[in-house]
C-alpha atoms as a PDB file:
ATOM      1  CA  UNK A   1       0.000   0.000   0.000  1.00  0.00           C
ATOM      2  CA  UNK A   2       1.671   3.629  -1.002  1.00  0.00           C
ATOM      3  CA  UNK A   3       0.374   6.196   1.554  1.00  0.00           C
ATOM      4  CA  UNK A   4       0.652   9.825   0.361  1.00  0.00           C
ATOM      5  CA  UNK A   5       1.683  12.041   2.857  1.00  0.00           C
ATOM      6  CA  UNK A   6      -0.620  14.652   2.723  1.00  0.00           C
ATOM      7  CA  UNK A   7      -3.641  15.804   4.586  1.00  0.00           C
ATOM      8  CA  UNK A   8      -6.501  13.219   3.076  1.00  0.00           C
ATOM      9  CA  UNK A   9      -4.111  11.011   4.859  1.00  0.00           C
ATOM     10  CA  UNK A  10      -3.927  12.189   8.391  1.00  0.00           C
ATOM     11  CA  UNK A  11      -6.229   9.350  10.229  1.00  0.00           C
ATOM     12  CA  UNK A  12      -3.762   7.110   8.675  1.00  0.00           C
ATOM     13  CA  UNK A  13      -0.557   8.873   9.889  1.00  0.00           C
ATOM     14  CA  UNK A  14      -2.188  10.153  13.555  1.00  0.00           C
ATOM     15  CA  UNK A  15      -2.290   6.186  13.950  1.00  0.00           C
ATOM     16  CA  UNK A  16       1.828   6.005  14.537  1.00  0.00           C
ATOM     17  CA  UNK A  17       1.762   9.449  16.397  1.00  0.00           C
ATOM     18  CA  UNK A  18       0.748   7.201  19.575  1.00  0.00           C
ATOM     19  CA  UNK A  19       2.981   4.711  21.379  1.00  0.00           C
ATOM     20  CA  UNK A  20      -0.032   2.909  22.722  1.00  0.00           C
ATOM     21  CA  UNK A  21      -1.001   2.647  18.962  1.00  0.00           C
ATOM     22  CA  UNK A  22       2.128   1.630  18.163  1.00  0.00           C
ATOM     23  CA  UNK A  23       2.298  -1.225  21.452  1.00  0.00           C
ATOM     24  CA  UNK A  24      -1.294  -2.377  20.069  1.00  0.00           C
ATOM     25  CA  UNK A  25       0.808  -3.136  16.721  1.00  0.00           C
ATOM     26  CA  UNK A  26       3.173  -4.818  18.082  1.00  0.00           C
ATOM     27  CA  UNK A  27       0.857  -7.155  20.277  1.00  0.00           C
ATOM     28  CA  UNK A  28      -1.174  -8.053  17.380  1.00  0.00           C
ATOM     29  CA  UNK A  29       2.220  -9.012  15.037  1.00  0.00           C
ATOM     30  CA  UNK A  30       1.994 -11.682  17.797  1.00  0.00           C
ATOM     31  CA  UNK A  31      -0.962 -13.266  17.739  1.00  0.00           C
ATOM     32  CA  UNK A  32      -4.935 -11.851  17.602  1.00  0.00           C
ATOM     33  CA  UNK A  33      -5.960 -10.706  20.907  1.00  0.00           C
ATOM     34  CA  UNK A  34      -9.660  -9.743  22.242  1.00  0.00           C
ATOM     35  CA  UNK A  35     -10.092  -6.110  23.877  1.00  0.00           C
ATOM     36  CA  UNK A  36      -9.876  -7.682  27.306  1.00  0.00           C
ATOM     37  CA  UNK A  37      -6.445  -9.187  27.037  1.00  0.00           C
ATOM     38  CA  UNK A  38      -4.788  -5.917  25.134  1.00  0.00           C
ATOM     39  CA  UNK A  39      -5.927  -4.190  28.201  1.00  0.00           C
ATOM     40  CA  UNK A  40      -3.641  -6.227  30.413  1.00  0.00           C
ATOM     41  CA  UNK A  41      -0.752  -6.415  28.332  1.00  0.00           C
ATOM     42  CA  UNK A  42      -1.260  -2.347  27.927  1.00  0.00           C
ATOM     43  CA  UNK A  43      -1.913  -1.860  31.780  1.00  0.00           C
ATOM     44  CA  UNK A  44      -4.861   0.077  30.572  1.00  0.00           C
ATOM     45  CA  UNK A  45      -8.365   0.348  30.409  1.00  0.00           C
ATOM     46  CA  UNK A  46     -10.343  -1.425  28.037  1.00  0.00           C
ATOM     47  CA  UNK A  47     -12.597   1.319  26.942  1.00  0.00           C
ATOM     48  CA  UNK A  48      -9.029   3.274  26.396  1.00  0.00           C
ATOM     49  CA  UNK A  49      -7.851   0.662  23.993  1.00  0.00           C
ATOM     50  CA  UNK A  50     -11.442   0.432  22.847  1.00  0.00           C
ATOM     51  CA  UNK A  51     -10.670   4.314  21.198  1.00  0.00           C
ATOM     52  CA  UNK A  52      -7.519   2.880  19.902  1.00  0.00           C
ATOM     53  CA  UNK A  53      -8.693   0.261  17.816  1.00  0.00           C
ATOM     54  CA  UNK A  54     -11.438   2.183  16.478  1.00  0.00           C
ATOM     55  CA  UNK A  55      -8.799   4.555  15.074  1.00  0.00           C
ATOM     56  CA  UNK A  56      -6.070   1.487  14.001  1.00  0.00           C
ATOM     57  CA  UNK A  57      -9.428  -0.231  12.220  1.00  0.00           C
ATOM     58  CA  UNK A  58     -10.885   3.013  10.344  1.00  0.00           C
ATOM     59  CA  UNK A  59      -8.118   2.941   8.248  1.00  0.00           C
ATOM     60  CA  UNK A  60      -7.597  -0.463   7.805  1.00  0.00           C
ATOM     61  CA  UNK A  61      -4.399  -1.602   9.772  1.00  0.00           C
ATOM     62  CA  UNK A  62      -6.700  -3.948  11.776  1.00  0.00           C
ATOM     63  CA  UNK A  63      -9.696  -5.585  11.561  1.00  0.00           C
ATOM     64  CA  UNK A  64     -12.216  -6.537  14.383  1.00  0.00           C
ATOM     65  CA  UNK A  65     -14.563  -9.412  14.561  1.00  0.00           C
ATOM     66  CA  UNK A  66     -17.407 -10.442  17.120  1.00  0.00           C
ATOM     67  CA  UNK A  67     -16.824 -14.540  18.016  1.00  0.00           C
ATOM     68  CA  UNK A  68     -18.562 -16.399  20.786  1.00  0.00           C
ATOM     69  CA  UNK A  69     -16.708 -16.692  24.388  1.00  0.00           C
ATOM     70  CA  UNK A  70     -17.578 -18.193  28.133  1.00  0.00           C
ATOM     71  CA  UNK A  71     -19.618 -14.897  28.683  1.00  0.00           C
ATOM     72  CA  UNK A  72     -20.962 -14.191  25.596  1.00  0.00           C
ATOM     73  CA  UNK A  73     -19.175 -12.593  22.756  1.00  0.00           C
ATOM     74  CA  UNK A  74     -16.528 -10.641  22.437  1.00  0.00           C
ATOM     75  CA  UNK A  75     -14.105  -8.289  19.844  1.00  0.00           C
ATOM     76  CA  UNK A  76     -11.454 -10.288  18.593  1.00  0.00           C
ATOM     77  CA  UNK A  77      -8.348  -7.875  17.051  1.00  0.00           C
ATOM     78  CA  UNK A  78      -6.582  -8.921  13.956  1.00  0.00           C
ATOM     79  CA  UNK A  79      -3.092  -6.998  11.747  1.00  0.00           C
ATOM     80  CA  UNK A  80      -4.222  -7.363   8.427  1.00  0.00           C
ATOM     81  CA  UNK A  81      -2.051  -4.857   6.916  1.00  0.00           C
ATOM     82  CA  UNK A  82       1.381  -5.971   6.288  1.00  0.00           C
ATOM     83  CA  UNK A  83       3.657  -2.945   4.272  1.00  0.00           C
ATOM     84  CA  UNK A  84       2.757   0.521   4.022  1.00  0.00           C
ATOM     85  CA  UNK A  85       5.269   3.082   1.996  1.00  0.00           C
ATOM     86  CA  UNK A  86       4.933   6.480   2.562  1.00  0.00           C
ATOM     87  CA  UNK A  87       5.385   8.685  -0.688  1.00  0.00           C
ATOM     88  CA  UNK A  88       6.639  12.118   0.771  1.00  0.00           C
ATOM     89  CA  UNK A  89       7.126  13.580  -3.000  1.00  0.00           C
ATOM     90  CA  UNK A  90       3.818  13.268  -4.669  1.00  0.00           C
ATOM     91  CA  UNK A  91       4.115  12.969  -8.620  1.00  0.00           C
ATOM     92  CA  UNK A  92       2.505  16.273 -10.140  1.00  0.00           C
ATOM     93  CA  UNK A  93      -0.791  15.627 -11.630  1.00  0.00           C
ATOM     94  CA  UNK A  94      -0.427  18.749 -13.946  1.00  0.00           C
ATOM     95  CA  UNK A  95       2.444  16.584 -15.700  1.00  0.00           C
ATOM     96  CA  UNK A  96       0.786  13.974 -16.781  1.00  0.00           C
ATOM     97  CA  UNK A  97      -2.501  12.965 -18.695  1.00  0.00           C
ATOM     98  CA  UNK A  98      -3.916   9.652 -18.169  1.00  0.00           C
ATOM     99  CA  UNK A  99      -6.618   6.966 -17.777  1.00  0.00           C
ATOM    100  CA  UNK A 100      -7.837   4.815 -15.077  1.00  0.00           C
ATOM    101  CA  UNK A 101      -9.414   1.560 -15.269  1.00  0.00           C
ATOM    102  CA  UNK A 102     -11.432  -0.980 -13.078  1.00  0.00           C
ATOM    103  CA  UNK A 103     -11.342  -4.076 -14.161  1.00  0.00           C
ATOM    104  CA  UNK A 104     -13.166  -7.098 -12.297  1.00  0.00           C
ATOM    105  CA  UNK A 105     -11.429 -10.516 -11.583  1.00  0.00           C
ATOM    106  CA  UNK A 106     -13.312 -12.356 -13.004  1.00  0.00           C
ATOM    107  CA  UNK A 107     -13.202 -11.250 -16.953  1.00  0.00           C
ATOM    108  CA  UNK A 108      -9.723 -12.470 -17.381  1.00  0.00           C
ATOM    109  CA  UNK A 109      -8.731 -13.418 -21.047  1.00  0.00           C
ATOM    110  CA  UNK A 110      -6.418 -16.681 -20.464  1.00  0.00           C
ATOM    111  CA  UNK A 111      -5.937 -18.671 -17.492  1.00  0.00           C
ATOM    112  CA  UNK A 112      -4.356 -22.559 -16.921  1.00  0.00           C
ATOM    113  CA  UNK A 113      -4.618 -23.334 -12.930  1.00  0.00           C
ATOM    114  CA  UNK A 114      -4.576 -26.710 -11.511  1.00  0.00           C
ATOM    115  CA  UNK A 115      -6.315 -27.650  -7.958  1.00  0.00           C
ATOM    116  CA  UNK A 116      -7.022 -26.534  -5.388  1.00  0.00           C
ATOM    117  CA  UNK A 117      -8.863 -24.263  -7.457  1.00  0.00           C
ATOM    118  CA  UNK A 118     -12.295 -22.486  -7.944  1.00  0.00           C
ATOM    119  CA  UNK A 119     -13.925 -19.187  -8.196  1.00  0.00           C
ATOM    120  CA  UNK A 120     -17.243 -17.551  -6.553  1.00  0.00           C
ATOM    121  CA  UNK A 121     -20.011 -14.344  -7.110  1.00  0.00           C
ATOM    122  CA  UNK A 122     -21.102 -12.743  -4.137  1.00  0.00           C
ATOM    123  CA  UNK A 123     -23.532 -15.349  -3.657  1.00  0.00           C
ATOM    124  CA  UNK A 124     -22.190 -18.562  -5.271  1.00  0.00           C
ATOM    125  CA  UNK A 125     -19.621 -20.883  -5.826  1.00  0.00           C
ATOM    126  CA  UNK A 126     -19.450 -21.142  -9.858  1.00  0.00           C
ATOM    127  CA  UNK A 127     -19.743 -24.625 -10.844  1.00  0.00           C
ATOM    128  CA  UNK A 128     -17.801 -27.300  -8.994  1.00  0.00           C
ATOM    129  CA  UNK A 129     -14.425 -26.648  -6.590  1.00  0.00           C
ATOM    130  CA  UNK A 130     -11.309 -28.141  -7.834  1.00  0.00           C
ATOM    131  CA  UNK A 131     -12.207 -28.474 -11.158  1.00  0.00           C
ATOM    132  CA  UNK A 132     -10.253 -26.192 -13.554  1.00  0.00           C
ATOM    133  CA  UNK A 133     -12.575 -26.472 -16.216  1.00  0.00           C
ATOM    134  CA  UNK A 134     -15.109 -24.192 -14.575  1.00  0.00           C
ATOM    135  CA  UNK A 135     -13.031 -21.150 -15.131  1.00  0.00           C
ATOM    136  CA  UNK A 136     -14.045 -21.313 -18.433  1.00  0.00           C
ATOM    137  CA  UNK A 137     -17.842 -21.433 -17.338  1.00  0.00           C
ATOM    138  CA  UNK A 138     -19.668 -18.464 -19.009  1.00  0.00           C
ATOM    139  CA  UNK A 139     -20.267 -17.414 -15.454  1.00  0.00           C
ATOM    140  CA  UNK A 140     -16.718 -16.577 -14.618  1.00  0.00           C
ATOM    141  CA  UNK A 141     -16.977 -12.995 -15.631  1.00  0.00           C
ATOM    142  CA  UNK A 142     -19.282 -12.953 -12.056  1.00  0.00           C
ATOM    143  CA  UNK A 143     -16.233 -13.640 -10.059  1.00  0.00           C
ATOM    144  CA  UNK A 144     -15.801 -12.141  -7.035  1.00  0.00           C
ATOM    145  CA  UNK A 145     -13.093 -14.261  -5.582  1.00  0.00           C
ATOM    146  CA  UNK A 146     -11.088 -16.640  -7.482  1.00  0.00           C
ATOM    147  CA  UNK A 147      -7.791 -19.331  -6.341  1.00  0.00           C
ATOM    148  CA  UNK A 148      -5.496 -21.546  -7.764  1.00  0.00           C
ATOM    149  CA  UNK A 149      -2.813 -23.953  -6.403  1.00  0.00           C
ATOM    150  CA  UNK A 150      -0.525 -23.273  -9.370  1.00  0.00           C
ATOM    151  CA  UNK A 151      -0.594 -21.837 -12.875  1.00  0.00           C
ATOM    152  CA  UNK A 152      -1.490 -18.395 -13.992  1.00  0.00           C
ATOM    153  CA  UNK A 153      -4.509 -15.674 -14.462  1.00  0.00           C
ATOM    154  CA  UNK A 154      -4.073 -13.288 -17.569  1.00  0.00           C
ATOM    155  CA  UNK A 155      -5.871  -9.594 -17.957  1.00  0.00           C
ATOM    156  CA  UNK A 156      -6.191  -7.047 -21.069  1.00  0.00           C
ATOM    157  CA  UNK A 157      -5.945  -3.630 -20.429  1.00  0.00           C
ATOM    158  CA  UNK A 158      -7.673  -1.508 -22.807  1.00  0.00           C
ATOM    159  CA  UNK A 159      -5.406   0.799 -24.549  1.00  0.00           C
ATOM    160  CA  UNK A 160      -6.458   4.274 -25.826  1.00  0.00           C
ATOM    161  CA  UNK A 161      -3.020   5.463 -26.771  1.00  0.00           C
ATOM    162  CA  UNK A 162      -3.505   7.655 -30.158  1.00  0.00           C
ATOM    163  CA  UNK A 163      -1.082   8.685 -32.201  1.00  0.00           C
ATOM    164  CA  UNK A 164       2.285   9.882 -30.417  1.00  0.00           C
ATOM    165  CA  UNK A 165       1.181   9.462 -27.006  1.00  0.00           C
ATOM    166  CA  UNK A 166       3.494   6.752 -25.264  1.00  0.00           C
ATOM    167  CA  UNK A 167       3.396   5.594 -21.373  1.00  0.00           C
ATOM    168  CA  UNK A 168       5.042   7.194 -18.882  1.00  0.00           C
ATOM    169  CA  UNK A 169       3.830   4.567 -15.877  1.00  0.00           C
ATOM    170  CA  UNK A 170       1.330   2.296 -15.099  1.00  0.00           C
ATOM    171  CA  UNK A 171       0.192   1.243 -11.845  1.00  0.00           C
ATOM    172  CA  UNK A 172      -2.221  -1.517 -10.806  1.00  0.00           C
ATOM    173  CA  UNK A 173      -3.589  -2.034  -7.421  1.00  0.00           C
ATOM    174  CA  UNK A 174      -5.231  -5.736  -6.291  1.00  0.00           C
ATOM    175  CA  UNK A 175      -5.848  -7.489  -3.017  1.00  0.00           C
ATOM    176  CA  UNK A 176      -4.398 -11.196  -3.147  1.00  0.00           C
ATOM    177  CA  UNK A 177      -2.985 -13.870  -1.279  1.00  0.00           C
ATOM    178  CA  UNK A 178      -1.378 -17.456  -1.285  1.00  0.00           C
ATOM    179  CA  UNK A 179      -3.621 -20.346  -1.924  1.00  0.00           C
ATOM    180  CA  UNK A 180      -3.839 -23.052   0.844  1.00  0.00           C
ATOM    181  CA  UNK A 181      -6.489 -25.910   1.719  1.00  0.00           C
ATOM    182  CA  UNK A 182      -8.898 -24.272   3.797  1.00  0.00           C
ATOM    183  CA  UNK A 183      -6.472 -21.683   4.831  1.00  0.00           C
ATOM    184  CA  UNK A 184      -2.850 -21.131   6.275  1.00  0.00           C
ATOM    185  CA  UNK A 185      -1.077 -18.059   7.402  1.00  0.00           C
ATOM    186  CA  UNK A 186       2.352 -19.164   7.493  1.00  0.00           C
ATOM    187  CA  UNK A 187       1.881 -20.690   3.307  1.00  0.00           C
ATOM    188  CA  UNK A 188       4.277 -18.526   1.304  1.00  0.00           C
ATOM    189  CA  UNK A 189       4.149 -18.236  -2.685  1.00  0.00           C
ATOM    190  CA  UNK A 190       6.958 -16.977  -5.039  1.00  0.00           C
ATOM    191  CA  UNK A 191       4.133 -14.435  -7.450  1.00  0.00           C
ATOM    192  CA  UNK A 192       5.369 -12.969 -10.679  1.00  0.00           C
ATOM    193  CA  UNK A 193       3.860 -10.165 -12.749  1.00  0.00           C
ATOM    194  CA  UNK A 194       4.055  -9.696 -16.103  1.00  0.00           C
ATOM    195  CA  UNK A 195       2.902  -7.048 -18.859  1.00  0.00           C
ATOM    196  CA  UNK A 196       2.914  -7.565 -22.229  1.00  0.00           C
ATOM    197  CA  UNK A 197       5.170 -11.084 -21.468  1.00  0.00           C
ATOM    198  CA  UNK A 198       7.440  -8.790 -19.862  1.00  0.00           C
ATOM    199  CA  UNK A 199       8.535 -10.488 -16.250  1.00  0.00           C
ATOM    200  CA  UNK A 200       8.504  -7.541 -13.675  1.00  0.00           C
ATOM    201  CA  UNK A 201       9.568  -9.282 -10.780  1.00  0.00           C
ATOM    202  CA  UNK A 202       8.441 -11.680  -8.330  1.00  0.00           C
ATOM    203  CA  UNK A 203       7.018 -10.978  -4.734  1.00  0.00           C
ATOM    204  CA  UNK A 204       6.713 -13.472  -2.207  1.00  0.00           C
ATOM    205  CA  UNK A 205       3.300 -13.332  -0.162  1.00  0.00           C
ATOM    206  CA  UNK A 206       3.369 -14.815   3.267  1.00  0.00           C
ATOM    207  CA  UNK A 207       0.389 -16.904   3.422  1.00  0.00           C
ATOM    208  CA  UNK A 208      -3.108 -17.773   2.875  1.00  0.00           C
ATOM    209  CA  UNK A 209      -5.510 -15.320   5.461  1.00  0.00           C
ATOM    210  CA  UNK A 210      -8.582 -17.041   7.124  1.00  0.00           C
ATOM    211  CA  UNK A 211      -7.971 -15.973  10.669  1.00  0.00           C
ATOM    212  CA  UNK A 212     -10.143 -12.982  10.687  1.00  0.00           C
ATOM    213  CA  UNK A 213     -12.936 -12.629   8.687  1.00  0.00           C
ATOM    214  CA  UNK A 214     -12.808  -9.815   5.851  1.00  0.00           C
ATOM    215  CA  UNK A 215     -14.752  -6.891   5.482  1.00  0.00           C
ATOM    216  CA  UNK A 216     -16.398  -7.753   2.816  1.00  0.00           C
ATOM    217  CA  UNK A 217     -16.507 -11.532   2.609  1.00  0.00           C
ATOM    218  CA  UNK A 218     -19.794 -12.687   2.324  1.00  0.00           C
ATOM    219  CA  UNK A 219     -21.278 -14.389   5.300  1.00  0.00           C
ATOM    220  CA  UNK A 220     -22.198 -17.622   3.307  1.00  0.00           C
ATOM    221  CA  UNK A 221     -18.672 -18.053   2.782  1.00  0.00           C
ATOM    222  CA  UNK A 222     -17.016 -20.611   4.504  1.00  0.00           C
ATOM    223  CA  UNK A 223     -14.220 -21.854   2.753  1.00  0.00           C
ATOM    224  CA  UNK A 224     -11.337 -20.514   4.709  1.00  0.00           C
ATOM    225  CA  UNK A 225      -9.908 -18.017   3.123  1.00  0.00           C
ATOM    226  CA  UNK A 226     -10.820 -14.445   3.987  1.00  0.00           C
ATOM    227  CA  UNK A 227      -8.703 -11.644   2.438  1.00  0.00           C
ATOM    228  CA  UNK A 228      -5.758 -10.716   0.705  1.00  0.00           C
ATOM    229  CA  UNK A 229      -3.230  -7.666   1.431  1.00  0.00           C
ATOM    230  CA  UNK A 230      -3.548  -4.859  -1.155  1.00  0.00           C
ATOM    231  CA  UNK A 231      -0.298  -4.707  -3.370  1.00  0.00           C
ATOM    232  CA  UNK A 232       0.937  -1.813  -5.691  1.00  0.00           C
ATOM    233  CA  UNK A 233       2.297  -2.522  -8.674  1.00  0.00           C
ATOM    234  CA  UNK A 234       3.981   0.146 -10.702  1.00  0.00           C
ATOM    235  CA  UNK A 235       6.527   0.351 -13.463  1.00  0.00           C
ATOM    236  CA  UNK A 236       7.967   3.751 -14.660  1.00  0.00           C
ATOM    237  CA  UNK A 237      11.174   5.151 -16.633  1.00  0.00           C
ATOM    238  CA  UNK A 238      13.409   3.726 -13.240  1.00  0.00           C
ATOM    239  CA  UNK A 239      11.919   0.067 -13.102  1.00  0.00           C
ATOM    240  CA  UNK A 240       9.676  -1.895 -11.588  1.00  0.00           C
ATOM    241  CA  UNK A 241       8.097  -1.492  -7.871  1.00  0.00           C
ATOM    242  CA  UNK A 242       5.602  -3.518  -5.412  1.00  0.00           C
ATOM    243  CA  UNK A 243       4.907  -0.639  -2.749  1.00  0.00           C
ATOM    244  CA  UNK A 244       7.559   1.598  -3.452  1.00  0.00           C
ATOM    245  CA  UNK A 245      10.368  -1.146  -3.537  1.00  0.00           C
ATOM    246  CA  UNK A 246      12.150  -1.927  -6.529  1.00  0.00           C
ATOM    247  CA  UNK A 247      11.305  -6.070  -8.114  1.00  0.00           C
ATOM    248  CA  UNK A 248      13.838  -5.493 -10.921  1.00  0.00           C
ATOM    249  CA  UNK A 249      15.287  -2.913 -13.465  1.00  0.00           C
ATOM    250  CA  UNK A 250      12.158  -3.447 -16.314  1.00  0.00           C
ATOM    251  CA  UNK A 251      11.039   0.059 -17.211  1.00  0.00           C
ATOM    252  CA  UNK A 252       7.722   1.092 -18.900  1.00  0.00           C
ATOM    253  CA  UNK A 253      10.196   1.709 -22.277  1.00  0.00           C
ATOM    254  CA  UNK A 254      10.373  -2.297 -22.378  1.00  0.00           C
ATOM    255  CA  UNK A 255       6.814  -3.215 -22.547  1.00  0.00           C
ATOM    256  CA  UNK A 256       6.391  -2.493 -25.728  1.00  0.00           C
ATOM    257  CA  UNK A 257       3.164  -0.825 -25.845  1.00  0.00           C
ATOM    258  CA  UNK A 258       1.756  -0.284 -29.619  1.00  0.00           C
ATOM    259  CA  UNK A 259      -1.235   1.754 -30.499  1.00  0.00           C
ATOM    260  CA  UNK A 260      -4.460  -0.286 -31.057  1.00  0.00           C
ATOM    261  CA  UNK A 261      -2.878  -3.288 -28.907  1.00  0.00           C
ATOM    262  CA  UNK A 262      -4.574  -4.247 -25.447  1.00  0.00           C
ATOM    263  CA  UNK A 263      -2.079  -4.197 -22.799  1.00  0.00           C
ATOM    264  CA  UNK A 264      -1.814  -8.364 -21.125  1.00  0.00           C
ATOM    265  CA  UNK A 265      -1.185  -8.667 -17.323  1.00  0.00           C
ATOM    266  CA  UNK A 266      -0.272 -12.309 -15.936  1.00  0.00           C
ATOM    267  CA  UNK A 267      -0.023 -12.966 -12.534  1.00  0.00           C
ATOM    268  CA  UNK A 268       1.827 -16.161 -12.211  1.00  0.00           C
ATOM    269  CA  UNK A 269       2.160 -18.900  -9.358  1.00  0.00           C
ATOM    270  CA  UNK A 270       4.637 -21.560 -10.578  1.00  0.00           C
ATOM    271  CA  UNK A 271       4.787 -24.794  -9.885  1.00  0.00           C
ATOM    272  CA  UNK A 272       8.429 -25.218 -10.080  1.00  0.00           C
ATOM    273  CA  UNK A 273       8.626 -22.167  -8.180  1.00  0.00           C
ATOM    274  CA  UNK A 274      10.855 -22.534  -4.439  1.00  0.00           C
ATOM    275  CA  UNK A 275       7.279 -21.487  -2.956  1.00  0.00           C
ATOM    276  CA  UNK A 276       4.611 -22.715  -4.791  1.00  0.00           C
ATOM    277  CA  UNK A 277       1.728 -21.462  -2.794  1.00  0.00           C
ATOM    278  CA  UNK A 278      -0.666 -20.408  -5.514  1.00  0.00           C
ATOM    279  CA  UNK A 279      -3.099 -17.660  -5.734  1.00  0.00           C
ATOM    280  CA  UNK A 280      -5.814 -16.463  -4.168  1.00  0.00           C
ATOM    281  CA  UNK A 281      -7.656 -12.965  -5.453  1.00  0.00           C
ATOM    282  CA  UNK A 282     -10.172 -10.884  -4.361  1.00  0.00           C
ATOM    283  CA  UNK A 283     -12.795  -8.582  -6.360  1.00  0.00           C
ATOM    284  CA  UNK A 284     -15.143  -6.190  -5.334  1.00  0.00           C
ATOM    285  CA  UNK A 285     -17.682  -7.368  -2.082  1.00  0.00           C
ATOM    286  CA  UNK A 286     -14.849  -9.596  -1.124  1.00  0.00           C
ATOM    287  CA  UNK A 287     -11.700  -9.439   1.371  1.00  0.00           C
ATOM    288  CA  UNK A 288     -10.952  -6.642   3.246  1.00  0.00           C
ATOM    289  CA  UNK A 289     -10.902  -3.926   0.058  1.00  0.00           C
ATOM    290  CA  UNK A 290     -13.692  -3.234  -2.084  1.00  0.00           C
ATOM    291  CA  UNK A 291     -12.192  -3.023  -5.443  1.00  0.00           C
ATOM    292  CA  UNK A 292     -11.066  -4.810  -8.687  1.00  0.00           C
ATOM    293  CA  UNK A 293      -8.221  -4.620 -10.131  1.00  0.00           C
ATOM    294  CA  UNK A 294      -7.474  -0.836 -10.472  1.00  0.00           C
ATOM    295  CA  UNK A 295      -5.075   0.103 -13.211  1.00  0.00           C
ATOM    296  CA  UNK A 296      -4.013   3.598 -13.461  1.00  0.00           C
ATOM    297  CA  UNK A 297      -2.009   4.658 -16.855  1.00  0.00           C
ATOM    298  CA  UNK A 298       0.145   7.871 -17.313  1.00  0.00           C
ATOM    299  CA  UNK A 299       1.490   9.215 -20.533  1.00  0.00           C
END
């Protein structure tokens, strides 16, 4: 996630002006913890660190969920976030002219996945789980949430380039994940990106998320997995980037992008890869961010 330092930003920031913010962090890196037990460790009150996580959850460093205990329920704490960058030197919009794009997981153009695999709407699981052949079910384009235990996922971009125009950068945003039976945390996967066949890098993700429930995840949903962490992707005239650190040397003059040709995106999950976790992504009214891919284009 790349975090703007500016004023729109300041419930994010005021979160790390606070040591007891910052203890609350550090607890949670640990293990989940329930309001009552962060109160202890704090040597605070609970409707102190009550205030706290409100402001640590409004902006999406934790999440909160209500599960059943010996005296009823109670509000179980969760990290979800995992990097944040913080971009002190904003690029000037003035500079550039541009295009941005939403585009939902489930109209991808190409895919080969083996098991465990399967994709779901916000109300359904689309055709049968495990069986790669349903991602070529008309339905697919519904997809809200899809996974793969190896193999890739490929996306056009449209491209509205005219004439001389050429790309300056392009950035796309998406919440993902590893892919584990029912879910693991500690399940890493080696993910490359690629535009245009282009490798950009590779980013390992640290595991499959079912702990906490997301945001948005449906409450039918029961198949372990919850959310993903939101990753930046963003290539320019100095190379390639996941949240503001560099994956390789591939600039945007490399991609070779032609007038009247969509621009591909693969996301890739090896099998031969030294962590072959899969992949696991999340659409709109799913995980802990309600969005689709979001692909942002600067010439």
């Amino acid at each position: 996630m790349n975090i703007e330092v500016n004023r729109q930003n300041l419930k994010f920031l005021e979160c790390f002006a606070s040591e007891t913010r910052i203890h609350i962090i550090e607890l949670l890196n640990e293990r989940p913890m329930n309001i009552k037990d962060l109160a202890e460790a704090l040597g605070i009150s609970s409707a102190i660190v009550t205030k706290h996580i409100q402001k640590l959850e409004e902006v999406s460093i934790i999440t909160t969920e209500s599960v059943p205990s010996t005296r009823g329920r109670q509000k179980l704490c969760y990290l979800t976030l995992e990097t944040a960058s913080l971009q002190f030197r904003a690029k000037r919009k003035a500079d550039h002219n541009g295009y941005n794009v939403s585009i939902p997981i489930g109209q991808y153009s190409a895919y080969e996945v083996k098991p465990t695999c399967g994709l779901c709407s916000d109300s359904k699981i689309i055709g049968i789980v495990d069986d790669p052949r349903y991602f070529s079910d008309p339905e697919h384009v519904k997809a809200k949430h899809l996974w793969f235990g190896s193999g890739y996922i490929e996306y056009r971009i449209p491209n509205y380039l005219v004439g001389k125009q050429t790309v300056s950068s392009i950035s796309l945003s998406l919440e993902m994940c590893s892919e584990a039976p029912h879910y693991n945390e500690n399940w890493p996967s080696d993910l490359y990106f690629y535009l245009n066949d282009v490798c950009l890098g590779m980013w390992t993700c640290p595991g499959d998320f079912g702990a906490a429930r997301g945001v948005y995840t449906p409450d039918w949903w029961d198949l372990g997995t919850q959310h993903g962490l939101l990753k930046q992707i963003t290539v320019d005239s100095e190379g390639s980037f996941i949240d503001g650190i560099r994956m390789s040397d591939k600039t945007v003059k490399e991609l070779a992008f032609r007038y009247g040709e969509d621009i591909r995106f693969r996301i890739s999950a090896p099998e031969s890869a030294e962590n072959s976790g899969g992949l696991s992504l999340f659409g709109r009214q799913f995980g802990n961010y309600d969005q689709d891919i979001q692909v942002s284009i600067a010439y």
